[in-house]
Structure formats: C-alpha cells, structure tokens
N, C-alpha and C. Protein backbone atom coordinates (compact mmCIF):
# COMPACT_ATOMS: atom_id res chain seq x y z
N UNK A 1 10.74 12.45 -52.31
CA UNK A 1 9.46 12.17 -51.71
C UNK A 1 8.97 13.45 -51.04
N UNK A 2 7.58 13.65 -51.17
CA UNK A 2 7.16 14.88 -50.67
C UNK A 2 7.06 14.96 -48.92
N UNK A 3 7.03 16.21 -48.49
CA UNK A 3 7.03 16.22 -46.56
C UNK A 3 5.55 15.73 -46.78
N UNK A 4 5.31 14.91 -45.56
CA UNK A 4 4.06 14.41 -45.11
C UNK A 4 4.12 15.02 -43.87
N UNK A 5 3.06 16.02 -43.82
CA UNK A 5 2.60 16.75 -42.60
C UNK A 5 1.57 16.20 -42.07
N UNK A 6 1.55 15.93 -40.71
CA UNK A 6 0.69 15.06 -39.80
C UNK A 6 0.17 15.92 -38.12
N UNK A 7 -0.69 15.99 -38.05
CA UNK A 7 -0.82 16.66 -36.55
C UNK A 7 -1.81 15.41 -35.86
N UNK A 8 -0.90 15.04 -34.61
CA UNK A 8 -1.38 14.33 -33.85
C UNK A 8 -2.83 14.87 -32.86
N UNK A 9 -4.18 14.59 -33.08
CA UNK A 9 -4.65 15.50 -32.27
C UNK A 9 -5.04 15.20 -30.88
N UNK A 10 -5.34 13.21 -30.98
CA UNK A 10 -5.45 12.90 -29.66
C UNK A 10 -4.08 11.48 -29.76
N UNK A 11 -4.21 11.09 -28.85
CA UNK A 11 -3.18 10.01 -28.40
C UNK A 11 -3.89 9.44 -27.47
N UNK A 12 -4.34 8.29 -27.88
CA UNK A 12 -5.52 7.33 -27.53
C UNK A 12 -5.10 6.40 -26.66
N UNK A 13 -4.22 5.63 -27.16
CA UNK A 13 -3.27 4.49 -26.08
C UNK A 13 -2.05 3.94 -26.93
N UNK A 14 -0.94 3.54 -25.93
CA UNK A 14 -0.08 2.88 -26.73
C UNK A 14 -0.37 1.36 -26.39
N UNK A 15 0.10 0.22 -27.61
CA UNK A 15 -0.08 -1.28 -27.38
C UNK A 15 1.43 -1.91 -27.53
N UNK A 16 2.64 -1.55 -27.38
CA UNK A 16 3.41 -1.98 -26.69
C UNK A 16 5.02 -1.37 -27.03
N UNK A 17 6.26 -1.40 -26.74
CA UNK A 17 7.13 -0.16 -26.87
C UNK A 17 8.21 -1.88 -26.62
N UNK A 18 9.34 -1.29 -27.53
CA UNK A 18 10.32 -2.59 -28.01
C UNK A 18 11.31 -1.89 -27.59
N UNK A 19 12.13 -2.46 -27.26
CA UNK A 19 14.07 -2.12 -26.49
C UNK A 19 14.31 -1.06 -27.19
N UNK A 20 14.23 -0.56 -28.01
CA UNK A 20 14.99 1.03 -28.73
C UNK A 20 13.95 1.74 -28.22
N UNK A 21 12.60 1.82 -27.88
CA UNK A 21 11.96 2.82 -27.24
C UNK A 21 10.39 3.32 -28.33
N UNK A 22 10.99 2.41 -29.69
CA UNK A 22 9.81 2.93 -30.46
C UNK A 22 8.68 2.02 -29.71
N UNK A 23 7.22 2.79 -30.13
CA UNK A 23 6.02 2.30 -29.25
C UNK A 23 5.11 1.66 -30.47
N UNK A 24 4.15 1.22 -30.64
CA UNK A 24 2.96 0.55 -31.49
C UNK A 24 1.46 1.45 -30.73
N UNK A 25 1.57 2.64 -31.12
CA UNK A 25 0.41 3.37 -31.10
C UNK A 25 -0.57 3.45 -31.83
N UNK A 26 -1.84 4.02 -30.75
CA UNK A 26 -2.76 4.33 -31.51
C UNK A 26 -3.76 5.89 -31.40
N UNK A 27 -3.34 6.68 -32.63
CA UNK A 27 -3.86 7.81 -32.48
C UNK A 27 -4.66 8.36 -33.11
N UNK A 28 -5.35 9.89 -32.97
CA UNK A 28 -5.89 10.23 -33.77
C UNK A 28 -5.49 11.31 -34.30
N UNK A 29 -5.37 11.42 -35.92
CA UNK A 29 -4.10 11.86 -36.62
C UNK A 29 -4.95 12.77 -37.90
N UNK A 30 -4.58 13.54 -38.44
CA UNK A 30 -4.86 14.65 -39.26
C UNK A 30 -3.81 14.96 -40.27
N UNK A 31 -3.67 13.78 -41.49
CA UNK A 31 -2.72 13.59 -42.32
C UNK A 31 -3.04 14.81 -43.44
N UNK A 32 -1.62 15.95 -43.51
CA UNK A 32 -1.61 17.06 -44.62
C UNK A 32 -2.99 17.45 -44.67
N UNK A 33 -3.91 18.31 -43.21
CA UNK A 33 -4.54 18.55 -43.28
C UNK A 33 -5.51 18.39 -43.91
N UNK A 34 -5.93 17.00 -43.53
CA UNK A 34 -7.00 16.33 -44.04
C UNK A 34 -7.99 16.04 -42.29
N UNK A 35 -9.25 15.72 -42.74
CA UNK A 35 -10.50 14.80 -41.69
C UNK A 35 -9.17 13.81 -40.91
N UNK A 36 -9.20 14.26 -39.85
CA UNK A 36 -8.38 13.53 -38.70
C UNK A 36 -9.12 11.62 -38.88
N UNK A 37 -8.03 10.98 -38.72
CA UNK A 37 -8.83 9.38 -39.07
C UNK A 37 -7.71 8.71 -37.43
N UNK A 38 -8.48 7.49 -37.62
CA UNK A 38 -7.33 6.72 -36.31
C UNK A 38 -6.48 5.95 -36.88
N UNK A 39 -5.57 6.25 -36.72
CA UNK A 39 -3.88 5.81 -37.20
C UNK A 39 -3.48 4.27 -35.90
N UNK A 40 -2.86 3.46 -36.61
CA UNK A 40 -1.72 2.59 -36.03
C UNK A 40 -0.63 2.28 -36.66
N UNK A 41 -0.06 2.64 -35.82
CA UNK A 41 2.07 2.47 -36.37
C UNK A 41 3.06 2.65 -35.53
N UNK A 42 4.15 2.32 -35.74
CA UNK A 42 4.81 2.45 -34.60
C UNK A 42 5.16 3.97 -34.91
N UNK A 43 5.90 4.32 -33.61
CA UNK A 43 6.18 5.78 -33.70
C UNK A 43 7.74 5.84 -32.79
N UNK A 44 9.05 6.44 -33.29
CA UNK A 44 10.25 6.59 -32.44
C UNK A 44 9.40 7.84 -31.17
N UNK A 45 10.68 7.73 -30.17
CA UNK A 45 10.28 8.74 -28.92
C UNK A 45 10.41 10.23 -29.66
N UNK A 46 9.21 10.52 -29.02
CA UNK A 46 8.89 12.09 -29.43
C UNK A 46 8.53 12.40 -30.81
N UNK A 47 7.39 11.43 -31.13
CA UNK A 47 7.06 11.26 -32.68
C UNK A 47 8.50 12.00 -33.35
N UNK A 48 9.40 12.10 -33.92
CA UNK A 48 9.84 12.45 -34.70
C UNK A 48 10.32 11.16 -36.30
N UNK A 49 10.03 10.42 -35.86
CA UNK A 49 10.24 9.38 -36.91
C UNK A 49 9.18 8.50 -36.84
N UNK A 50 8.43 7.88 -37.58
CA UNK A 50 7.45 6.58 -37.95
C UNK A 50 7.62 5.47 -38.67
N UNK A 51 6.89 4.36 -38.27
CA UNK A 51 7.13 3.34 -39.30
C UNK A 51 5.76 3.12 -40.17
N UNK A 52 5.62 2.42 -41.03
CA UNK A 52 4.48 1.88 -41.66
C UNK A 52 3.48 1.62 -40.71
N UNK A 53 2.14 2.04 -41.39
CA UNK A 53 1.16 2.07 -40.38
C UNK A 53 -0.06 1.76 -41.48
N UNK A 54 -1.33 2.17 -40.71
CA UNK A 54 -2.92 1.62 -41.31
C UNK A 54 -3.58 2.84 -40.86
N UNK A 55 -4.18 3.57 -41.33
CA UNK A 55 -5.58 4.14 -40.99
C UNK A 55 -7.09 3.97 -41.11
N UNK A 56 -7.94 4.63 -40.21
CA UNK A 56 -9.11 4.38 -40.25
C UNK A 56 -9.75 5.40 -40.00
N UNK A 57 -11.21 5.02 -40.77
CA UNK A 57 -12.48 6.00 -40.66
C UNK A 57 -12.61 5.52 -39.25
N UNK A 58 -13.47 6.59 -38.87
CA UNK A 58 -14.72 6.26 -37.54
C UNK A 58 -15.48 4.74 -37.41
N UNK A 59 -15.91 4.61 -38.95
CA UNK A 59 -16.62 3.59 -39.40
C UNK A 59 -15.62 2.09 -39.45
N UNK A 60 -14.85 2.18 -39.63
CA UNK A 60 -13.72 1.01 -40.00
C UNK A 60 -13.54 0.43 -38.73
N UNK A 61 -13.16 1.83 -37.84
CA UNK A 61 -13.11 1.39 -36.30
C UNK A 61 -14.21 0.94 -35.16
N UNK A 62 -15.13 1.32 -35.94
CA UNK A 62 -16.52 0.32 -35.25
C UNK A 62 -16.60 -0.84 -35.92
N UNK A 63 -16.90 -0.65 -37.18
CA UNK A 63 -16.84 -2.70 -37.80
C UNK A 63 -15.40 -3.42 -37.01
N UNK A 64 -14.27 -2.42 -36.65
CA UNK A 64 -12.89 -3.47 -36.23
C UNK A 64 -13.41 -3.77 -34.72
N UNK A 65 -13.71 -2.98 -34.27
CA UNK A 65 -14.43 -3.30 -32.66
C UNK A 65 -15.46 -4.18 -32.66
N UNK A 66 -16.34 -4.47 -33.05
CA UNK A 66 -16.99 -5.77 -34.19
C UNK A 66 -16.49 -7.00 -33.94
N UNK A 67 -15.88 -6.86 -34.73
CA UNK A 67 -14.45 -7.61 -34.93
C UNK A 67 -13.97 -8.48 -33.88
N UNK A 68 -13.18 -7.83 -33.12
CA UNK A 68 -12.33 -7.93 -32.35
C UNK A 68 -13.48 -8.54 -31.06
N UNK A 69 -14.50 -7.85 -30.85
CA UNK A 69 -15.44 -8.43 -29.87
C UNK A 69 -15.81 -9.84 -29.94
N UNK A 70 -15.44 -10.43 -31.30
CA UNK A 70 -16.14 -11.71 -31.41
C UNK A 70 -14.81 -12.93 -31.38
N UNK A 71 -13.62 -11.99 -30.50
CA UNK A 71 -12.52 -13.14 -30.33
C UNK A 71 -12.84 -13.65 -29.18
N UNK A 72 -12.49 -15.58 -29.18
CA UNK A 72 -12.72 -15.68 -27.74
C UNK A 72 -11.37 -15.75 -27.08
N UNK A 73 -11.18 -14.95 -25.99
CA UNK A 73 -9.72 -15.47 -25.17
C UNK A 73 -9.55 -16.66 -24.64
C-alpha cells in the first residue's frame, strides 16, 4: 500500500477520546498534498496512527450543518 501523506493544518475540535486514548476528531487536513478538506476519524495520541474516517468539501460541511440544525434534542 502506498504512504498516505497528510498535513494536519487546523484541529478544529475533538468529539470524544475512548480508554486507550484514541480521540474521534475533527480536522482540517491536506491529504498527499491536495485542497485541504474537513476530515473525521479517529486518530491514536500524537496523530501517529488513524482509523477509518470521511471527508468533506466546505460545501458538504454546510449542507451537514443543515443537517444537523434540523435535529430536535
């Protein structure tokens, strides 16, 4: 499998961190120097390892804010 080079550029918030320490973040990420998009996945301490995750345009993340606005608690 090829290296997947990633530069974290902001670190937005984390949404919650499980007994081994990995977290469920959300950042903004610049995959093999590509247009930085907003990433969610978990991430081990000190990014050095990841799990499966989702990305998004700018755009994805306004229709998901959308979204998400129209839950009722």
């Amino acid at each position: 499998m090829p290296d997947i080079k990633y530069d974290i550029i902001k670190e937005i918030g984390v949404l919650s961190e499980n007994s081994k320490g990995w977290r469920k973040e959300l950042n903004l990420i610049s995959w093999n120097g590509g247009e930085p998009k907003y990433d969610l996945r978990d991430w081990a301490p000190g990014h050095e390892k990841m799990g499966k995750g989702t990305t998004m345009t700018q755009d994805e993340m306004i229709k998901l804010k959308e979204i998400l606005n129209t839950i009722e608690q």
